[in-house]
Protein backbone atom coordinates (compact mmCIF):
# COMPACT_ATOMS: atom_id res chain seq x y z
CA UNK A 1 -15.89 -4.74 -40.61
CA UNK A 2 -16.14 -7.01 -37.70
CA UNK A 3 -18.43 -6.53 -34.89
CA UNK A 4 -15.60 -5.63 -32.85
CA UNK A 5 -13.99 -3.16 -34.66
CA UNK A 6 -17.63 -1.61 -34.66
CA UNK A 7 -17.81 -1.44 -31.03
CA UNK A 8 -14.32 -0.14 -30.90
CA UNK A 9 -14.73 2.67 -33.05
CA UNK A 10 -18.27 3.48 -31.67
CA UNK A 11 -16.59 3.83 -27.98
CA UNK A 12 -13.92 5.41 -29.86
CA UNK A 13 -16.60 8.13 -31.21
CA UNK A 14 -18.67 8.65 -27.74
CA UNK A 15 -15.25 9.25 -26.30
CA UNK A 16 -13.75 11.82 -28.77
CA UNK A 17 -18.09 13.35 -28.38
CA UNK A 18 -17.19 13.65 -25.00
CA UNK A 19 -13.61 15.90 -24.79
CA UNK A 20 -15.09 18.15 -27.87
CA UNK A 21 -18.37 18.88 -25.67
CA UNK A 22 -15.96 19.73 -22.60
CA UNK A 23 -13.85 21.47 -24.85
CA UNK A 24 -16.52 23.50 -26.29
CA UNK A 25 -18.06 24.90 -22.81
CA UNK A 26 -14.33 24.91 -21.49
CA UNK A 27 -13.30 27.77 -24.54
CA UNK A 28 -16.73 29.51 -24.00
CA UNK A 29 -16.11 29.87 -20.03
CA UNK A 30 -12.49 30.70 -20.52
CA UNK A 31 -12.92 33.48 -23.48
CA UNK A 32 -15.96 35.02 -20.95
CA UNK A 33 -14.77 34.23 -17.38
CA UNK A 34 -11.39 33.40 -17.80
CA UNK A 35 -8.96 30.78 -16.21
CA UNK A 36 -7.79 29.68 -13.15
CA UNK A 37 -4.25 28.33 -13.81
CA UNK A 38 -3.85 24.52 -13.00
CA UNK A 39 -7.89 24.07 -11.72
CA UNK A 40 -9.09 24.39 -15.52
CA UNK A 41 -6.34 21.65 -16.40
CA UNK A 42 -7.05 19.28 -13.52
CA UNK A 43 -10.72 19.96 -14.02
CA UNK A 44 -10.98 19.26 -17.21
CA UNK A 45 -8.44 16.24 -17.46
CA UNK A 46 -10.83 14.74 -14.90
CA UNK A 47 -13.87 15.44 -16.25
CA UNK A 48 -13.10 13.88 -19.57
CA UNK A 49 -12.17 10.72 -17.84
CA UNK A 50 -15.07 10.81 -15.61
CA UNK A 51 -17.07 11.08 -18.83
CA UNK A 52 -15.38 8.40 -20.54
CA UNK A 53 -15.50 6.31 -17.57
CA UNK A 54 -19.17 6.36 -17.57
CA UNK A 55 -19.82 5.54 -20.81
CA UNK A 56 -17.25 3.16 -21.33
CA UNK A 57 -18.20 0.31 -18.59
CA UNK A 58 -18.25 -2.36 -21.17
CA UNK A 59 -15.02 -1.00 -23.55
CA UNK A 60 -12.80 -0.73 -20.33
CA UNK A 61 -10.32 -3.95 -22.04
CA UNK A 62 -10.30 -1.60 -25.01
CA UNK A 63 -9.66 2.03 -22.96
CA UNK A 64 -6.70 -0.13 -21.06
CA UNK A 65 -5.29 -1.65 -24.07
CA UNK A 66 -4.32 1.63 -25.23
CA UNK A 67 -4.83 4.10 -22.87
CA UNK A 68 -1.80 6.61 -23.83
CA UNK A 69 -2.93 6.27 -27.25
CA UNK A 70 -6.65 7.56 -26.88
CA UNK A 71 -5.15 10.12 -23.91
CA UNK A 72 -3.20 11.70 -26.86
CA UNK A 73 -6.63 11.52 -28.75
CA UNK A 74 -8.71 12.78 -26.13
CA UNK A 75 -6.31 15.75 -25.94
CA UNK A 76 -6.16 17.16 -29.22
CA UNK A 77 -9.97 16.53 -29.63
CA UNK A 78 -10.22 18.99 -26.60
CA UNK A 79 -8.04 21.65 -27.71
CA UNK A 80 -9.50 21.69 -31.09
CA UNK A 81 -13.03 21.64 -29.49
CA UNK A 82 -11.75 24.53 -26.99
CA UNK A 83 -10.58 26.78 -29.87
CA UNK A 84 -14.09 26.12 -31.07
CA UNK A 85 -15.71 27.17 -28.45
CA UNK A 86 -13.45 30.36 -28.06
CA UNK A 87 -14.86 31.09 -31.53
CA UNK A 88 -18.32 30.25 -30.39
CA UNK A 89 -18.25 33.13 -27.46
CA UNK A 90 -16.99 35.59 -29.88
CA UNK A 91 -20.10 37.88 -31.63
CA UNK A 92 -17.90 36.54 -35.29
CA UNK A 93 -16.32 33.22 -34.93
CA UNK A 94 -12.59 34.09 -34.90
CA UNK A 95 -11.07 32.22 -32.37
CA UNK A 96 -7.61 31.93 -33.82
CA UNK A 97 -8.05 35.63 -34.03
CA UNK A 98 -8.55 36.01 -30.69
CA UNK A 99 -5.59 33.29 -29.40
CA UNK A 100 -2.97 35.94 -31.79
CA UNK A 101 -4.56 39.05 -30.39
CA UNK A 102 -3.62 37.88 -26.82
CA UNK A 103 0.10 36.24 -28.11
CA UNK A 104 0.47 40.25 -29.62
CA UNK A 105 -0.34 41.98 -26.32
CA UNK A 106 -4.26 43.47 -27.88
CA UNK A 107 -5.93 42.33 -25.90
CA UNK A 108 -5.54 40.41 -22.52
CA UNK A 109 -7.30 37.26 -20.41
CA UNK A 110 -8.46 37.03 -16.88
CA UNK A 111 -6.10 34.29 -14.62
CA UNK A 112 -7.83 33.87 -11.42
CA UNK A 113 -5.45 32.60 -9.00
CA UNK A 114 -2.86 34.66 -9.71
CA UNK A 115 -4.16 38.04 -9.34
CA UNK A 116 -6.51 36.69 -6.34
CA UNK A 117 -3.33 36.46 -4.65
CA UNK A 118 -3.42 39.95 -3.58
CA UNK A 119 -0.50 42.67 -3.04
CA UNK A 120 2.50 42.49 -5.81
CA UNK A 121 1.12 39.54 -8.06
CA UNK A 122 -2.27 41.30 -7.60
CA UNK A 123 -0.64 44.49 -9.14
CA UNK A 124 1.05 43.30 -11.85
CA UNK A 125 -1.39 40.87 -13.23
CA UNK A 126 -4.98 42.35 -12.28
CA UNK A 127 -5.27 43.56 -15.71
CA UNK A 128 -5.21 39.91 -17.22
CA UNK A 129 -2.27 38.46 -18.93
CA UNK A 130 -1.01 38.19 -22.74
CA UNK A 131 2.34 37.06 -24.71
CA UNK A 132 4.98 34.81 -23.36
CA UNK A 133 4.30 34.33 -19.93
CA UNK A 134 0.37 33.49 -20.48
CA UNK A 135 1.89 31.28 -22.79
CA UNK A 136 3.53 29.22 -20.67
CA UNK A 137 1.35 29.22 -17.96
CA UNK A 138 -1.26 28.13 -20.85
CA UNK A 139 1.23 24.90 -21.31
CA UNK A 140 1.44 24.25 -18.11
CA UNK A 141 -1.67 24.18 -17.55
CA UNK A 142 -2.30 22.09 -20.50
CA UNK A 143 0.11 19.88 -19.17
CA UNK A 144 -1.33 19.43 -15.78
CA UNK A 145 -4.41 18.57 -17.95
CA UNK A 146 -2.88 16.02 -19.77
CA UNK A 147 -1.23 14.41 -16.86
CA UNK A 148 -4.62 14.33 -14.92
CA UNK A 149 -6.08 13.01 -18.44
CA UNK A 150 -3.38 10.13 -18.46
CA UNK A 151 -3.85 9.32 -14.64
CA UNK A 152 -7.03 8.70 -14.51
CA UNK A 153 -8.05 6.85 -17.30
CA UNK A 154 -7.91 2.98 -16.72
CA UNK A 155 -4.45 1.66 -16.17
CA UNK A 156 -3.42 -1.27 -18.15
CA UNK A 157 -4.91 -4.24 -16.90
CA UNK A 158 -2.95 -7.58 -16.39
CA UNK A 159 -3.83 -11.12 -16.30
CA UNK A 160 -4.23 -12.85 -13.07
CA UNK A 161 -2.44 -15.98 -12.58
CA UNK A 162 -4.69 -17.81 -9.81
C-alpha cells in the first residue's frame, strides 16, 4: 500500500472516530434528555465537520475530492454510533428495543421545541411523542443534519488559472 493510500485511509479512520464519538454522546443525551427538533440535526451536522475540519488540515485535497462521498460516510457512521449510544443509556443495551417501543406507541420521547411552544402544541405533545409523526420529524431532522453535514464540509476545490 502506498504512502498515500495510508494517509487516506488514516484521515479516513480519525474522521469516521469522530461522527461515532458524536454519535455516541448524541444517543445517550437524546434517550435521557431528549431532542430538540432541527437544533440536534444542525448541531450535530456541524459539529462533525468542525471535528473533521480540525483534524483534517493537511487531508483537505482529499475531504474536497470527495466530499459527498465521506458526507454519506460520516452519516451512517453517526446513526449507527447514535443507536449505540441509545443502547449505552439503557440499564441493558437494547437500543433497537427501545427505537420499536417508541415506533409501537410504549413508550414515548421528549421534543423540546415543540411542546416549549406553549398552549395547543404544548397540550398535545407535553407527554413526548411516538409512531409516525416522531418519525418524520426524526427524518427531518436527520435531514437537516445531513444537509448541515454536506454544507459545511470543504467544497470542491478548483484549480486556479493565474
Amino acid at each position: 500500500m502506498t504512502e498515500s493510500k495510508q494517509t487516506t485511509l488514516l484521515a479516513l479512520s480519525t474522521w469516521i472516530l469522530v461522527a461515532f464519538v458524536i454519535g455516541l454522546i448524541t444517543g445517550w443525551i437524546r434517550y435521557w434528555i431528549g431532542y430538540y427538533v432541527l437544533l440536534q440535526g444542525i448541531v450535530v451536522g456541524c459539529s462533525i465537520s468542525w471535528g473533521v475540519h480540525k483534524i483534517a488540515t493537511k487531508q483537505q485535497p482529499i475531504l474536497s475530492k470527495a466530499q459527498f462521498k465521506i458526507s454519506i460516510l460520516l452519516f451512517f457512521s453517526f446513526m449507527m454510533a447514535q443507536a449505540v449510544g441509545f443502547g449505552l443509556a439503557q440499564p441493558r443495551f437494547n437500543s433497537l428495543g427501545w427505537l420499536s417501543r417508541i415506533w409501537e406507541g410504549q413508550t414515548v420521547e421528549s421534543v423540546f421545541g415543540i411542546f416549549s411552544t406553549g398552549g395547543v402544541a404544548h397540550h398535545a405533545f407535553a407527554e413526548g411523542l411516538s409512531g409516525g409523526f416522531w418519525l418524520f420529524l426524526s427524518l427531518f431532522d436527520l435531514a437537516f443534519m445531513f444537509f448541515f453535514l454536506l454544507i459545511t464540509l470543504p467544497p470542491k476545490t478548483t484549480k486556479s488559472t493565474s
